[in-house]
Protein backbone atom coordinates (compact mmCIF):
# COMPACT_ATOMS: atom_id res chain seq x y z
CA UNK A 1 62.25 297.10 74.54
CA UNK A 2 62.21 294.30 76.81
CA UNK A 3 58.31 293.45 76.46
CA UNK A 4 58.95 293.54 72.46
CA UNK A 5 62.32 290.90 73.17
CA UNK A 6 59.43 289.19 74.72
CA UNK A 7 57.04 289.09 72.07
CA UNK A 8 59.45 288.61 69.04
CA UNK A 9 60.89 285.94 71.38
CA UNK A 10 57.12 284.24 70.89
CA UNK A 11 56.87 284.49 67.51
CA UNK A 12 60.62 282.98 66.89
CA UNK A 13 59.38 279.68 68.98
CA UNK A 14 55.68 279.33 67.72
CA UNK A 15 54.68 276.10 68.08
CA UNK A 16 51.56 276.41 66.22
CA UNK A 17 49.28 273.45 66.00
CA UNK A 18 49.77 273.00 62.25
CA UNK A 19 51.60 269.93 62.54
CA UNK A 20 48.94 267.75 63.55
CA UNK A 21 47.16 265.19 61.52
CA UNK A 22 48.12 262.27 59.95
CA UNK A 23 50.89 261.87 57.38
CA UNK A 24 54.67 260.97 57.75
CA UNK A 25 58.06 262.87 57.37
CA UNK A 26 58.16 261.59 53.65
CA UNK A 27 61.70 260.42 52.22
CA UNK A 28 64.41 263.32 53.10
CA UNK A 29 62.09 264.84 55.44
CA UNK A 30 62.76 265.37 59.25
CA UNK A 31 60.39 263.31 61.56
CA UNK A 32 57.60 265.80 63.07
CA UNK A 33 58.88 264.20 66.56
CA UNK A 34 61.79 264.74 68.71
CA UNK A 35 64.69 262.32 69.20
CA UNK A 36 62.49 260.44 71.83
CA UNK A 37 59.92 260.08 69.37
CA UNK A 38 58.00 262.81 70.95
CA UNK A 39 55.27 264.92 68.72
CA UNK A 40 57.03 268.34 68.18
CA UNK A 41 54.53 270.89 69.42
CA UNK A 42 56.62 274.11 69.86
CA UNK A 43 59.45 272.51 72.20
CA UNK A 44 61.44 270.01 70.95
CA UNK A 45 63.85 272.67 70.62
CA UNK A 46 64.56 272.66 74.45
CA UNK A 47 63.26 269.82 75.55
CA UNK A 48 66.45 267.55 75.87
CA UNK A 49 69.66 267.57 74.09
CA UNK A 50 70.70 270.59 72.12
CA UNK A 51 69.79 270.44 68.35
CA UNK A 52 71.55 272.26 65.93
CA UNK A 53 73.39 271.96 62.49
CA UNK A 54 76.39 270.20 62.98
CA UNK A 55 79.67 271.07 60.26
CA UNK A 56 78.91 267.42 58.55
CA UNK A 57 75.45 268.26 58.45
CA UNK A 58 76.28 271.57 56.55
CA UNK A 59 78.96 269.77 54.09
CA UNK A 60 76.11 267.32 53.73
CA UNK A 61 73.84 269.98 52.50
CA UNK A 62 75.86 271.81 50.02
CA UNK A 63 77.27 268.18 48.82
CA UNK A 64 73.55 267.41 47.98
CA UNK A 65 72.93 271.23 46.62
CA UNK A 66 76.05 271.13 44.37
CA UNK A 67 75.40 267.85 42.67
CA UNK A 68 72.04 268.81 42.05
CA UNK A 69 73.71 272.13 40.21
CA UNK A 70 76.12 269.68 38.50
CA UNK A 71 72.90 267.68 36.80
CA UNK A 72 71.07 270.70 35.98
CA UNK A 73 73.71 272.38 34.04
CA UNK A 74 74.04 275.29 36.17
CA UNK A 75 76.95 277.23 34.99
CA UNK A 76 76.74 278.76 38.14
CA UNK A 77 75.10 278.72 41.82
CA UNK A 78 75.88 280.58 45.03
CA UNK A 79 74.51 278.72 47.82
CA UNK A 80 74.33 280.19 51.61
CA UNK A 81 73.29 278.11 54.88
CA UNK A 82 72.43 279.43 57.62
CA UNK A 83 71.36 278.80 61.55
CA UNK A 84 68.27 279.08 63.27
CA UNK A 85 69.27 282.68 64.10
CA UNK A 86 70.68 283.57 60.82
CA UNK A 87 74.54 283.29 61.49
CA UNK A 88 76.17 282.46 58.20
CA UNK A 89 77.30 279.15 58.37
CA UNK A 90 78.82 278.40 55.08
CA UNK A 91 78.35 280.29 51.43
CA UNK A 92 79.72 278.37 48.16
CA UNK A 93 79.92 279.84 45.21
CA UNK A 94 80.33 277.66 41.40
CA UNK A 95 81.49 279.20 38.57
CA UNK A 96 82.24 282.71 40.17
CA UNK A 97 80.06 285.61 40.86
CA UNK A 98 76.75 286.47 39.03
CA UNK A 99 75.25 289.94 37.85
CA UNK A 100 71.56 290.32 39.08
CA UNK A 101 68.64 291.27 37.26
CA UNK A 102 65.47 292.09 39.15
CA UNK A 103 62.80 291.32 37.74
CA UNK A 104 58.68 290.61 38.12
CA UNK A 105 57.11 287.78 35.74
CA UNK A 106 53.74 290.27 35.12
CA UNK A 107 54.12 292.45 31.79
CA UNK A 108 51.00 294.62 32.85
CA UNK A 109 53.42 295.91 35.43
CA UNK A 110 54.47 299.31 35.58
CA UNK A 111 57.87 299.61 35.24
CA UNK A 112 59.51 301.41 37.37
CA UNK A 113 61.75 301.63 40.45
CA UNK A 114 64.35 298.48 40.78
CA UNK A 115 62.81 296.53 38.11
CA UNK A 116 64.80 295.66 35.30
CA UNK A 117 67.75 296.94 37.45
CA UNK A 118 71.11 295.00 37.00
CA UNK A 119 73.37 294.73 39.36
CA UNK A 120 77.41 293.76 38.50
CA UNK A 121 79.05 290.57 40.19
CA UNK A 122 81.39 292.58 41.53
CA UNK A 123 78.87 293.96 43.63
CA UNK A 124 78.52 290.17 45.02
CA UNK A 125 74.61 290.41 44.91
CA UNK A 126 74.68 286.39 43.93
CA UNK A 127 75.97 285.98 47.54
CA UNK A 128 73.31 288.51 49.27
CA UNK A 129 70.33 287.36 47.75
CA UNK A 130 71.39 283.46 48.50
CA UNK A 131 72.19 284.62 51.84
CA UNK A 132 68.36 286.49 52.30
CA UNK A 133 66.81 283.34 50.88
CA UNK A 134 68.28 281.26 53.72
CA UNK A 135 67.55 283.50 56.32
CA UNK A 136 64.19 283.99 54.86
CA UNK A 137 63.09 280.00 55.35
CA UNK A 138 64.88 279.93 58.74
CA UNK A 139 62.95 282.80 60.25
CA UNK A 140 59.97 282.06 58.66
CA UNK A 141 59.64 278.79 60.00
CA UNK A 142 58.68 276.95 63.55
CA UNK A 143 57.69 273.56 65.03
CA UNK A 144 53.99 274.31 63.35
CA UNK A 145 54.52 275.39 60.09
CA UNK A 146 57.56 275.65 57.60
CA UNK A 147 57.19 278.59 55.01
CA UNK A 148 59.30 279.07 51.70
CA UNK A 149 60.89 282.10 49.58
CA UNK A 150 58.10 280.70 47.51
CA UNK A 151 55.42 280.88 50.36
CA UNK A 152 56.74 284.55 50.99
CA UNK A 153 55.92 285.40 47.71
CA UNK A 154 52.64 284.84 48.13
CA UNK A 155 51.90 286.44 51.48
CA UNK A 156 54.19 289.39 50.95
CA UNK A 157 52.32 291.35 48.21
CA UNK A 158 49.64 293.95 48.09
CA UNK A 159 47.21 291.54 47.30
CA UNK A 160 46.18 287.99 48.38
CA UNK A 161 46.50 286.07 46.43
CA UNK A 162 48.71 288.46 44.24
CA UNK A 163 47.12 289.07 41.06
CA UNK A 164 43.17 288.58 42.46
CA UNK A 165 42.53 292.61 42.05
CA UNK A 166 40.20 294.02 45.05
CA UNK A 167 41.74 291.96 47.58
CA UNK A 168 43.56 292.79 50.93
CA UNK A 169 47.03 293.11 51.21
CA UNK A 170 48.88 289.43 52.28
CA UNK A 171 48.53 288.41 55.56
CA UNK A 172 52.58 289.30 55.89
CA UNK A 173 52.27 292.39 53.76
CA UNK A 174 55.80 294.47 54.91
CA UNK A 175 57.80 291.87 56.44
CA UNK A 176 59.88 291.86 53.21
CA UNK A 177 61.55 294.94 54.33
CA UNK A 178 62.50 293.43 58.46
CA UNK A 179 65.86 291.90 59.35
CA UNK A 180 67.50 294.62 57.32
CA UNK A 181 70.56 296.16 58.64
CA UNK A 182 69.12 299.69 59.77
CA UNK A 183 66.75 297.77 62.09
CA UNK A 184 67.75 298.27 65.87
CA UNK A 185 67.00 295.15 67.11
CA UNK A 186 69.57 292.82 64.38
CA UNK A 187 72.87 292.18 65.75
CA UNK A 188 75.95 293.42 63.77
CA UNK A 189 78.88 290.90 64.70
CA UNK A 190 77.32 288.02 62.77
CA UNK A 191 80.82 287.52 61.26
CA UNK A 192 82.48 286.81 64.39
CA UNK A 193 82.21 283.26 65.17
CA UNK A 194 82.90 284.13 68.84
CA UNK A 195 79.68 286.48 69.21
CA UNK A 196 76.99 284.48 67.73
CA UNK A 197 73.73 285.49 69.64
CA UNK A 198 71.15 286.68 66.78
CA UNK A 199 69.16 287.76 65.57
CA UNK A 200 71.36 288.70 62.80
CA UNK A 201 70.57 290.78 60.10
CA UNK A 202 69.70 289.91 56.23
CA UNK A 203 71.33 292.04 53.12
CA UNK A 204 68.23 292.23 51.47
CA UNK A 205 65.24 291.76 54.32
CA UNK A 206 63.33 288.85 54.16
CA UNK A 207 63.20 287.43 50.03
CA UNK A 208 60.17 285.95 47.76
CA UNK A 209 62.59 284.88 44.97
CA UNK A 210 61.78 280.80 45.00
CA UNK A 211 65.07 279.19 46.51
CA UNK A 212 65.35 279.57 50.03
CA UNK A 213 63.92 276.49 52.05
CA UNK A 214 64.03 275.92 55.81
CA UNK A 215 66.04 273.00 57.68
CA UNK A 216 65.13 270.45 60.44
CA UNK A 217 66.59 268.14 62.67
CA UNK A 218 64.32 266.17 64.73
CA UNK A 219 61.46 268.10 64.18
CA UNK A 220 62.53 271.74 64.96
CA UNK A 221 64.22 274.26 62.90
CA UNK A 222 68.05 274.65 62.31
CA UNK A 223 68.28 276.79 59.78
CA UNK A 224 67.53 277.86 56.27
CA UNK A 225 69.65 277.12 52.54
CA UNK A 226 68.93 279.63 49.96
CA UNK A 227 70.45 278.85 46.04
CA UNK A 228 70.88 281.83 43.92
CA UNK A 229 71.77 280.16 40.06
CA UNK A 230 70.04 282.14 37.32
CA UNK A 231 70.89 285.43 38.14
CA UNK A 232 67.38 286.35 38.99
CA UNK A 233 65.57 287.87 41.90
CA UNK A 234 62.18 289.44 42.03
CA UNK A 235 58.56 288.76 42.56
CA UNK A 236 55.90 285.89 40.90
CA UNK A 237 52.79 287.55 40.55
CA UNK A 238 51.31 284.37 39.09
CA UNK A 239 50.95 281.53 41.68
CA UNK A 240 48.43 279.56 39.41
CA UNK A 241 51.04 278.09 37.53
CA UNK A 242 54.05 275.60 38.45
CA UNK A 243 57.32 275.68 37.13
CA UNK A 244 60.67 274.06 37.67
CA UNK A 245 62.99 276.78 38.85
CA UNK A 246 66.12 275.85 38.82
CA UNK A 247 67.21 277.31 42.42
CA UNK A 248 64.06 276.05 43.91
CA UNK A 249 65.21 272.81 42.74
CA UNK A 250 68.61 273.04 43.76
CA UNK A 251 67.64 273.96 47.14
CA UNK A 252 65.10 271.22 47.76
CA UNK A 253 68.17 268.59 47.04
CA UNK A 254 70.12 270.58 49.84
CA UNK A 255 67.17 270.07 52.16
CA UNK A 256 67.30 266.17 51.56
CA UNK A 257 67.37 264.72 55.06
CA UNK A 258 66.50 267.85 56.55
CA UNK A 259 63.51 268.92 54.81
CA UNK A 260 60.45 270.18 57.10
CA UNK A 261 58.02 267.17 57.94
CA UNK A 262 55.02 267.29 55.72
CA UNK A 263 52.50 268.16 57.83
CA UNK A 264 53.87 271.15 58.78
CA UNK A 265 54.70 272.28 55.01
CA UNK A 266 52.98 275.76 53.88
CA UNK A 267 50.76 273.72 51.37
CA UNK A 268 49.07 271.83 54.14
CA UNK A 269 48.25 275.41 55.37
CA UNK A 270 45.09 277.02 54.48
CA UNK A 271 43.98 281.11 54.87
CA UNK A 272 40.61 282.58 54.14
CA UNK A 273 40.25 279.41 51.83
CA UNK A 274 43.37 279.57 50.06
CA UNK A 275 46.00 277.18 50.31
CA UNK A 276 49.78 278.77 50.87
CA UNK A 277 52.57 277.81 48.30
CA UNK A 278 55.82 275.99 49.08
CA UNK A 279 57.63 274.39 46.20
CA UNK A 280 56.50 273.45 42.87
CA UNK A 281 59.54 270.42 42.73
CA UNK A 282 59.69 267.73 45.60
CA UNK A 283 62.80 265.12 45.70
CA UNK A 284 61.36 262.02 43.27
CA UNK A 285 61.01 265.30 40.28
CA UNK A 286 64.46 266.14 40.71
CA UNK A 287 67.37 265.30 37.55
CA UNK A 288 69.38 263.32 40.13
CA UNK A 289 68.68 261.86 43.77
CA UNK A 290 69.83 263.97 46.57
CA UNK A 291 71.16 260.65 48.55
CA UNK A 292 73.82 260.01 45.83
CA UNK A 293 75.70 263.15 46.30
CA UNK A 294 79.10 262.58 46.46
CA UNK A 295 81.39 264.10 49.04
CA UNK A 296 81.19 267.75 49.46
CA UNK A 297 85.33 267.44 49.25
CA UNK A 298 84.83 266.20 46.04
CA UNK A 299 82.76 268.94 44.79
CA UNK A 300 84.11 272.44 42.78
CA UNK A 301 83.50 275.74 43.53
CA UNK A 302 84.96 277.33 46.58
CA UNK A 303 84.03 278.85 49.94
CA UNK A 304 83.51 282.86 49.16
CA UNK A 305 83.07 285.42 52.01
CA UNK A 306 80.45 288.21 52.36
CA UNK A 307 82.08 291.44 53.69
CA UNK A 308 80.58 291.55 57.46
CA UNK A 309 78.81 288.46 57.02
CA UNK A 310 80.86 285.70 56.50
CA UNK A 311 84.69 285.45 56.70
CA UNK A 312 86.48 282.65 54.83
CA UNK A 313 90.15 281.46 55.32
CA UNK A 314 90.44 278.83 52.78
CA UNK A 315 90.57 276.10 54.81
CA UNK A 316 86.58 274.36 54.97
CA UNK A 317 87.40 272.57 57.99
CA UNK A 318 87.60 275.81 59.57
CA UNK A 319 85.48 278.09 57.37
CA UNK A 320 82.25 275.62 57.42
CA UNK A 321 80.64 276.51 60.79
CA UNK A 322 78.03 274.46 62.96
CA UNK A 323 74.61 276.46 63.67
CA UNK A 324 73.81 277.60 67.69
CA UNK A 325 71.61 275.45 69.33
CA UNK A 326 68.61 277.78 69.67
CA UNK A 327 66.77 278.51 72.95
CA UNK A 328 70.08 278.10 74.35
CA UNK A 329 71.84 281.80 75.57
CA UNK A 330 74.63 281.34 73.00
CA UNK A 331 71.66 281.90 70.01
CA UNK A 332 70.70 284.91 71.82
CA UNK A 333 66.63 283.07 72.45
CA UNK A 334 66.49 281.32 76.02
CA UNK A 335 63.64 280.74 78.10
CA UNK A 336 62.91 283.49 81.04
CA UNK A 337 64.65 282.69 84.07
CA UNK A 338 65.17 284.12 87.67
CA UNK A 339 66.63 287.37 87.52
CA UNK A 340 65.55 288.24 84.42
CA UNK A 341 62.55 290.69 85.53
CA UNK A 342 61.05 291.39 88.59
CA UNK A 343 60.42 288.34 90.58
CA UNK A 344 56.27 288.87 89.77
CA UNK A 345 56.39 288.75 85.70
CA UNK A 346 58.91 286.15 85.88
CA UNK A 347 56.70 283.85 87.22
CA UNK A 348 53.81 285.30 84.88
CA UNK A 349 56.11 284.40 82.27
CA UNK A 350 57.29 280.92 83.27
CA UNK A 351 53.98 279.84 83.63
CA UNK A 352 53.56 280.59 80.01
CA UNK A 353 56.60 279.38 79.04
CA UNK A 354 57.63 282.62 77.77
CA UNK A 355 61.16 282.98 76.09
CA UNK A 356 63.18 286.18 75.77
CA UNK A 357 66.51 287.93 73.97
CA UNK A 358 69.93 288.33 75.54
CA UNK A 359 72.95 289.34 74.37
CA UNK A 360 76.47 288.01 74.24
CA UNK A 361 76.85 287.84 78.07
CA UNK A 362 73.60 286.05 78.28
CA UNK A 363 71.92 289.40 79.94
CA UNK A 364 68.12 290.30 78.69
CA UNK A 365 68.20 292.85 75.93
């Protein structure tokens, strides 16, 4: 258990060297460099001050998200944000609950199994697929590369690229169905905001419904949004073509000012020759500018909890949280010190800069 802490540790901090090469942030985009001005290479995280989601940062978001709703016409939107390590930090909900309809865009599809399924609002599945949107672009992501719902549509299905028969499986073929509750390494307190250490779990494992988009600060990830708004969720198996989903584009104006630097984006990311999605709407195609949202006070809808996720009170001061600070031992991902293993591998894994998983009294797991 401990080596695989280790190793999931690894893949939670990649610091790939995707990021490299020219181009800037872009307008609403986090700088690829720390707050020294540093190039983010896989440690801005923990190289200085801690970085994290702050509660005006998350009112900032879902200000930006909800106008965004507001010029579309959206009826309705659930919108969840989340930390680095997928605590819940905030989920609004306009216009009440939603039913769900899974669905796939392909009508050579068999159908069978969930499809076509429909799920009643008062089953709040609005709130869990939001809620495994955001968690899907927050874990997803790193210093190197930042990955969509959109981009996990792609790389999720039994073919790559879906719909090119006689092809392998994506290169992430399964990892839909991690982070689910049953798994044994996912914490289950994540709606106590006095045990925050994560990984926490995701209703609905990771998602490939476009929507869910990944947050920086300063070059490293914070988090994730995900915007549920037409009552949707399934599968695109055609990638050729670009549309303007409405809770893609809802959650690209929550990302404004915290959207992942361009170079590290998922289309500036190529695999076996093919070039990975990430959103078919960027900020100058949106209905309304993201920087003109008004105050998030001044916006309707209301705070909604998810039962074991996310507890509300009715008071936003208090309900909207601020993210962990990750690689620090209250996210539950620090880097290996003394103590931690015998005194040999500690020093093996120092020297790699090695980070590992401990739990709420900052022991390893």
């Amino acid at each position: 258990m401990k080596w695989r802490a280790l190793l999931l540790g690894g893949v939670l901090v990649l610091g790939a060297c995707g990021g490299g090469g020219g181009g800037g942030a872009g307008q609403g985009s986090s700088p690829g460099t720390d707050d020294t001005g540093k190039s983010c290479d896989g440690f801005c995280a923990d190289a200085g001050a801690p970085i994290f989601l702050t509660q005006a940062d998350v009112k900032r978001i879902l200000a930006q998200a909800l106008h965004q709703a507001d010029a579309l016409g959206a009826a309705q939107a659930t919108i969840a944000v989340v930390d680095r390590v997928g605590n819940v930090l905030a989920v609004h909900q306009k216009g009440g609950g939603q039913i769900l309809r899974i669905t796939t865009d392909d009508p050579n599809e068999v159908r069978a199994a969930l499809d076509g399924l429909t799920i009643p609002a008062e089953f709040s599945p609005d709130k869990l697929a939001a809620l495994a949107k955001a968690i899907t672009g927050a874990y997803l992501s790193s210093e190197g590369n930042a990955f969509s719902t959109r981009t996990a549509n792609q790389i999720v299905q039994e073919h790559f690229n879906p719909g090119e028969r006689n092809q392998p499986s994506g290169p992430l073929f399964g990892v839909q169905f991690s982070q689910l509750a049953c798994s044994d390494f996912m914490m289950e307190f994540a709606d106590d905001p006095n045990n925050r250490v994560g990984p926490q779990r995701s209703p609905l494992g990771m998602s490939a419904d476009p929507g869910g988009m990944p947050l920086y600060k300063d070059g490293t990830v914070v988090g994730g949004i995900g915007v549920l708004s037409d009552g949707l969720y399934g599968i695109d198996k055609n990638i050729l073509n670009n549309d303007r989903d409405q809770d893609e584009m809802i959650a690209v104006a929550g990302t404004f000012g915290f959207a992942a630097p361009k170079p590290r984006r998922a289309d500036r990311i190529t695999v076996e020759g093919k070039t990975f999605r990430f959103a078919d709407i960027d900020f100058e195609n949106l209905p309304v500018s993201p920087a003109d949202a008004p105050a998030y006070e001044t916006l309707g809808g209301m705070l909604v909890p998810i039962n074991g996720y996310y507890k509300v009170s009715g008071d936003p001061d208090t309900d909207i949280l601020p993210g962990t600070a990750f690689t620090t031992a209250a996210s539950g991902v620090r880097a290996v010190q003394a103590g931690d293993y015998p005194p040999d591998d500690v020093a093996d894994f120092q020297a790699l800069q090695a980070f590992t998983f401990v739990d709420e009294n900052n022991n390893v797991r």
